[in-house]
Protein backbone atom coordinates (compact mmCIF):
# COMPACT_ATOMS: atom_id res chain seq x y z
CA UNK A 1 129.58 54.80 98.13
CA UNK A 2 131.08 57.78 100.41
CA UNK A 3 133.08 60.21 98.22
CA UNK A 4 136.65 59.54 97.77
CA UNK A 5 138.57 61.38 100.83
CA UNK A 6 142.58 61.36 100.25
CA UNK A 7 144.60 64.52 101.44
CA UNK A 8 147.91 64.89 102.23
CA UNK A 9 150.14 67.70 103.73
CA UNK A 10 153.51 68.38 105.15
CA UNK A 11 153.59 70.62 108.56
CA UNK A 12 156.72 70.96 110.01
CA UNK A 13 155.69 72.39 113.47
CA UNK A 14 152.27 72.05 114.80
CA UNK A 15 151.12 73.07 118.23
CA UNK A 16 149.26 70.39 120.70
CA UNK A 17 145.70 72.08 120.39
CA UNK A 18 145.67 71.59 116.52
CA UNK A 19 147.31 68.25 116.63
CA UNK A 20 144.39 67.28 118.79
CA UNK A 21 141.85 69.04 115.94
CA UNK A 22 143.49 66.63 113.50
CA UNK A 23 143.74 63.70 114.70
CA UNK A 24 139.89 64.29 115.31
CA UNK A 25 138.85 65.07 111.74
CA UNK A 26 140.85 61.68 111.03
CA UNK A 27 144.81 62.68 110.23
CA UNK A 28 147.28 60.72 110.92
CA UNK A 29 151.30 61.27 110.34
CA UNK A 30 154.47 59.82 109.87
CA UNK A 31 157.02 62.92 110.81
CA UNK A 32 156.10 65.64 109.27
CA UNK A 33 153.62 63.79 106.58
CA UNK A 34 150.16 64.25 107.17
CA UNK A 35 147.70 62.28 105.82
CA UNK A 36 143.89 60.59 105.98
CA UNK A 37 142.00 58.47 103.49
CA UNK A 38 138.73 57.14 103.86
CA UNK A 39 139.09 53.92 101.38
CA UNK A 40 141.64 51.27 100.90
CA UNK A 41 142.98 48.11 98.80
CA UNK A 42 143.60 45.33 101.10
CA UNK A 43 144.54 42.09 99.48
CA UNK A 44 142.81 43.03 96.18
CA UNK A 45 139.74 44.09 97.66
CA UNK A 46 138.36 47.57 98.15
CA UNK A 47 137.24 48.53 101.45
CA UNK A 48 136.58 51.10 104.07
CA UNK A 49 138.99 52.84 105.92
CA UNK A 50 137.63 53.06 109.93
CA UNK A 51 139.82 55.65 112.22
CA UNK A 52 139.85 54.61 115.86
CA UNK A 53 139.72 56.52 119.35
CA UNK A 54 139.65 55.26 123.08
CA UNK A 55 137.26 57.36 125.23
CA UNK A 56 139.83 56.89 128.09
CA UNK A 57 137.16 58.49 131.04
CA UNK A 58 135.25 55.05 130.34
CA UNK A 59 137.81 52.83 129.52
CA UNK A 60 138.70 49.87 131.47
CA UNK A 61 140.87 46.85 130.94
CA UNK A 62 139.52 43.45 129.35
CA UNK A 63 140.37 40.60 131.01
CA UNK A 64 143.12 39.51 128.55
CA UNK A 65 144.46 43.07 128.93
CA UNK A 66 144.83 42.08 132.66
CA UNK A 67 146.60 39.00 132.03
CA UNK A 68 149.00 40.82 129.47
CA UNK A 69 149.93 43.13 132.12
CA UNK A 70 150.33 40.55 135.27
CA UNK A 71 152.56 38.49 132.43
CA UNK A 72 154.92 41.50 131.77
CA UNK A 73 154.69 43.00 135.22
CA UNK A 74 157.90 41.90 135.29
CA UNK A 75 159.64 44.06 132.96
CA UNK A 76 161.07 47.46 133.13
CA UNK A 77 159.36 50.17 131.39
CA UNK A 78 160.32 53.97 130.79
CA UNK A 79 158.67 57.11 128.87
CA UNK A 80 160.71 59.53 127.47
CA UNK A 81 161.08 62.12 124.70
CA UNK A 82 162.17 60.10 121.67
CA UNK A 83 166.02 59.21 121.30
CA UNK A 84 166.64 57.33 118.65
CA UNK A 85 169.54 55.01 119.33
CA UNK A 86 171.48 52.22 117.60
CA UNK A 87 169.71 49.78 120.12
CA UNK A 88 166.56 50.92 118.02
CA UNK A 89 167.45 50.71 115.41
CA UNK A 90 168.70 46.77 115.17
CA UNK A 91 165.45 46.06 116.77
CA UNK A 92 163.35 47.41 114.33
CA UNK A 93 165.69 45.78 111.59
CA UNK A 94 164.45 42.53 113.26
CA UNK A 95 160.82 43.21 114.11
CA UNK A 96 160.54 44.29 110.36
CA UNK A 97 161.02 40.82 108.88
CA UNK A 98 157.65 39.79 110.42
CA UNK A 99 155.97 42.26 107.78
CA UNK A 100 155.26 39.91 104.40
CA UNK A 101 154.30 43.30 102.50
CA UNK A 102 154.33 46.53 102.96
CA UNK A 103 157.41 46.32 104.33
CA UNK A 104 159.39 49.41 106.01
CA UNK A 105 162.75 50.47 105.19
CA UNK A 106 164.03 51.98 108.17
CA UNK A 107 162.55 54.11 111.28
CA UNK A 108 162.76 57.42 109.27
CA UNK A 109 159.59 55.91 107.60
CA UNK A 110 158.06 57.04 110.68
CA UNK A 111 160.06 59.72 112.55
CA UNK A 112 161.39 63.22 111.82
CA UNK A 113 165.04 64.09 111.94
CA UNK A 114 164.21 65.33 115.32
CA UNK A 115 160.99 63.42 116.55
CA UNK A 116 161.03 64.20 119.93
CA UNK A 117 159.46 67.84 118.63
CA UNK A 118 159.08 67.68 114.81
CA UNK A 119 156.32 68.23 113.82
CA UNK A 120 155.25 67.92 117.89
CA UNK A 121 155.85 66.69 121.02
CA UNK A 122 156.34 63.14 121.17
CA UNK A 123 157.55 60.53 123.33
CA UNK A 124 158.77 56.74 123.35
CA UNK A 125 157.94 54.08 125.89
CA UNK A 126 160.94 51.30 126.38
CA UNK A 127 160.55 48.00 127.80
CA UNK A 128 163.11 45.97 129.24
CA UNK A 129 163.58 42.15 129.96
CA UNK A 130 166.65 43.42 132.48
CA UNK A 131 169.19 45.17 130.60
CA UNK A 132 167.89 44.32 127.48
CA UNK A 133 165.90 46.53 124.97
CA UNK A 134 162.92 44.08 123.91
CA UNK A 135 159.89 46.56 123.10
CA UNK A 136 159.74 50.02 122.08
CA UNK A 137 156.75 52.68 121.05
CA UNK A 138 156.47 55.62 119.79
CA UNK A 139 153.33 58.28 120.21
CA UNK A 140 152.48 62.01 119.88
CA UNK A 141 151.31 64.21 122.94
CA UNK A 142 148.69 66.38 122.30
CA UNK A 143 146.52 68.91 124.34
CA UNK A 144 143.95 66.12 125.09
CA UNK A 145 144.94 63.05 123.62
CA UNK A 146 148.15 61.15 122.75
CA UNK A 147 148.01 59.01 119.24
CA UNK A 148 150.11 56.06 118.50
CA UNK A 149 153.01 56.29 116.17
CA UNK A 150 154.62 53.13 115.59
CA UNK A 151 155.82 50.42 117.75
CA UNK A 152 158.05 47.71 117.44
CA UNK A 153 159.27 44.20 119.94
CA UNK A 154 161.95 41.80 120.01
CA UNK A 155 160.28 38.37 118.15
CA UNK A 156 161.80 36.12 120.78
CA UNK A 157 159.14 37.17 122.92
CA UNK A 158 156.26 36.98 120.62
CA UNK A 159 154.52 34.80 123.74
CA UNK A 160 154.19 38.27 125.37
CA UNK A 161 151.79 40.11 123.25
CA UNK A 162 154.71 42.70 123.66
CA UNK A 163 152.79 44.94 120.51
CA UNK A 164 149.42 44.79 122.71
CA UNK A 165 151.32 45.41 126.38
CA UNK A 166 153.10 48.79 124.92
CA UNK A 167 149.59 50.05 123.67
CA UNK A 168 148.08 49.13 127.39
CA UNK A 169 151.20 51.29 129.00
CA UNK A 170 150.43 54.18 126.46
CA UNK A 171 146.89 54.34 127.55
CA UNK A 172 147.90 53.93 131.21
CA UNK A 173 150.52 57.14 130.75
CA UNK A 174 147.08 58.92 129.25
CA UNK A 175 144.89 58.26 132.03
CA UNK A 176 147.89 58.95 134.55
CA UNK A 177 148.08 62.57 132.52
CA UNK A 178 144.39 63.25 132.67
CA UNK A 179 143.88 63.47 128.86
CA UNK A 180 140.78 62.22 126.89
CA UNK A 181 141.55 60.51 123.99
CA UNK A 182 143.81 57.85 123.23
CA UNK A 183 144.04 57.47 119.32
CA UNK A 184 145.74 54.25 117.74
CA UNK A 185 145.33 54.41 114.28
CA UNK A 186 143.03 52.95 111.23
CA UNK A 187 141.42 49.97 111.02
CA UNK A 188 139.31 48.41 107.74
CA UNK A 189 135.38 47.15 107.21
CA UNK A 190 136.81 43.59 106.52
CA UNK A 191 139.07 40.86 108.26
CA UNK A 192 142.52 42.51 108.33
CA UNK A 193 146.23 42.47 109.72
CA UNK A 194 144.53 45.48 112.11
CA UNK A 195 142.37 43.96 113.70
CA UNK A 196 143.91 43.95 116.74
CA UNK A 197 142.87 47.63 117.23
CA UNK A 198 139.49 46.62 117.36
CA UNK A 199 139.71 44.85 120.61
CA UNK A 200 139.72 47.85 123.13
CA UNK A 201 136.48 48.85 125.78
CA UNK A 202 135.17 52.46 125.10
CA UNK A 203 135.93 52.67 121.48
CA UNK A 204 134.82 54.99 118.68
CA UNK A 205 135.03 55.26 115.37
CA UNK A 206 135.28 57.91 112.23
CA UNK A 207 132.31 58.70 110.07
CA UNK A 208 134.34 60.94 107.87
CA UNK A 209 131.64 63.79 108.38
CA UNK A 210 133.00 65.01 111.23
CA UNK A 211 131.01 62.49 113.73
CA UNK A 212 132.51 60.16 116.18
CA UNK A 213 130.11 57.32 117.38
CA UNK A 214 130.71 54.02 119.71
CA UNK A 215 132.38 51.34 118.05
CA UNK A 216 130.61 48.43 118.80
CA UNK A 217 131.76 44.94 117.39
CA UNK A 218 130.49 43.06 115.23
């Protein structure tokens, strides 16, 4: 068994070039709380922490990722520095109650008091059904890479894969800026609530010594 990796720090400010040198040694953050850990307990059961990348110069949509973006073509989307508004915030208070544990108290859990720039740049993408808020995400900009934050959708329109469609729209805003990498968090060795992030072309995955290799599923 791999030795036991779990380090934490708090960095209030940190500058795009080394948010991209973290995020590649495995770091991830929730405002300014950095952390990484290689092992887990999911459901009783020890396992293997896996961080995930998208190569983004080889990626290219699945065919479900297709048909999740035809279905929502008709919504309204917009990226923009993060402003966290009351609109948020009652969505989140109703996309929470689909978490059985684990379950996060309020949007702070995840942002800074000013998380459009503390501890970095970052951004949120809104969707719209019309005038109505129904999916929002949040995710850091780096030099070369952006990285996933948190993201949240109205339940009504579970149909719409609306958790899936905002991560296709981040990785569209990455191509669009040129960058490289498009990181969206940890993943584990065994059947688990993330296994979603699993299903993207181009992947790669964490060694935790310093190598990234193609993820290829199993």
């Amino acid at each position: 068994m791999a030795p036991l990796i779990f380090e934490e720090l708090h960095i209030e400010y940190i500058t795009p070039l080394d948010m991209d040198d973290m995020l590649a040694e495995g770091w991830r953050h929730f405002g300014t709380y950095f952390f990484r850990y290689n092992m887990n307990i999911y459901k009783g059961q020890l396992c293997n922490v896996i961080p995930l990348r998208v190569d983004l110069e080889e990626f290219d949509f699945t065919k479900s990722q297709k048909k999740i973006l035809r279905r929502n073509s008709n919504f309204t989307s917009k990226i923009q520095p993060i402003k966290i508004t009351e609109e948020q915030k009652l969505l989140f208070e109703q996309h929470k109650s689909k978490f059985t544990e684990g379950v996060p108290g309020s949007l702070n859990d995840f942002l800074s008091h000013s998380p459009d720039s503390v501890p970095g740049k970052a951004n949120e993408l809104l969707i719209y059904d019309g005038d109505k808020l129904i999916a929002v995400s949040y995710f850091d900009v780096a030099r070369t890479s952006i990285s996933s934050i948190y993201g949240m959708f109205d339940l009504d329109y579970h149909k719409h894969s609306l958790g899936i469609y905002t991560m296709l729209l981040e990785i569209e805003f990455a191509k669009s800026m040129g960058l490289k990498y498009y990181y969206h968090g940890y993943c584990y060795d065994v059947s688990s609530f993330y296994d979603y992030k699993k299903r993207f072309n181009s992947m790669e995955y964490f060694d935790w010594n310093d190598n990234w290799h193609l993820y290829l599923p199993k």
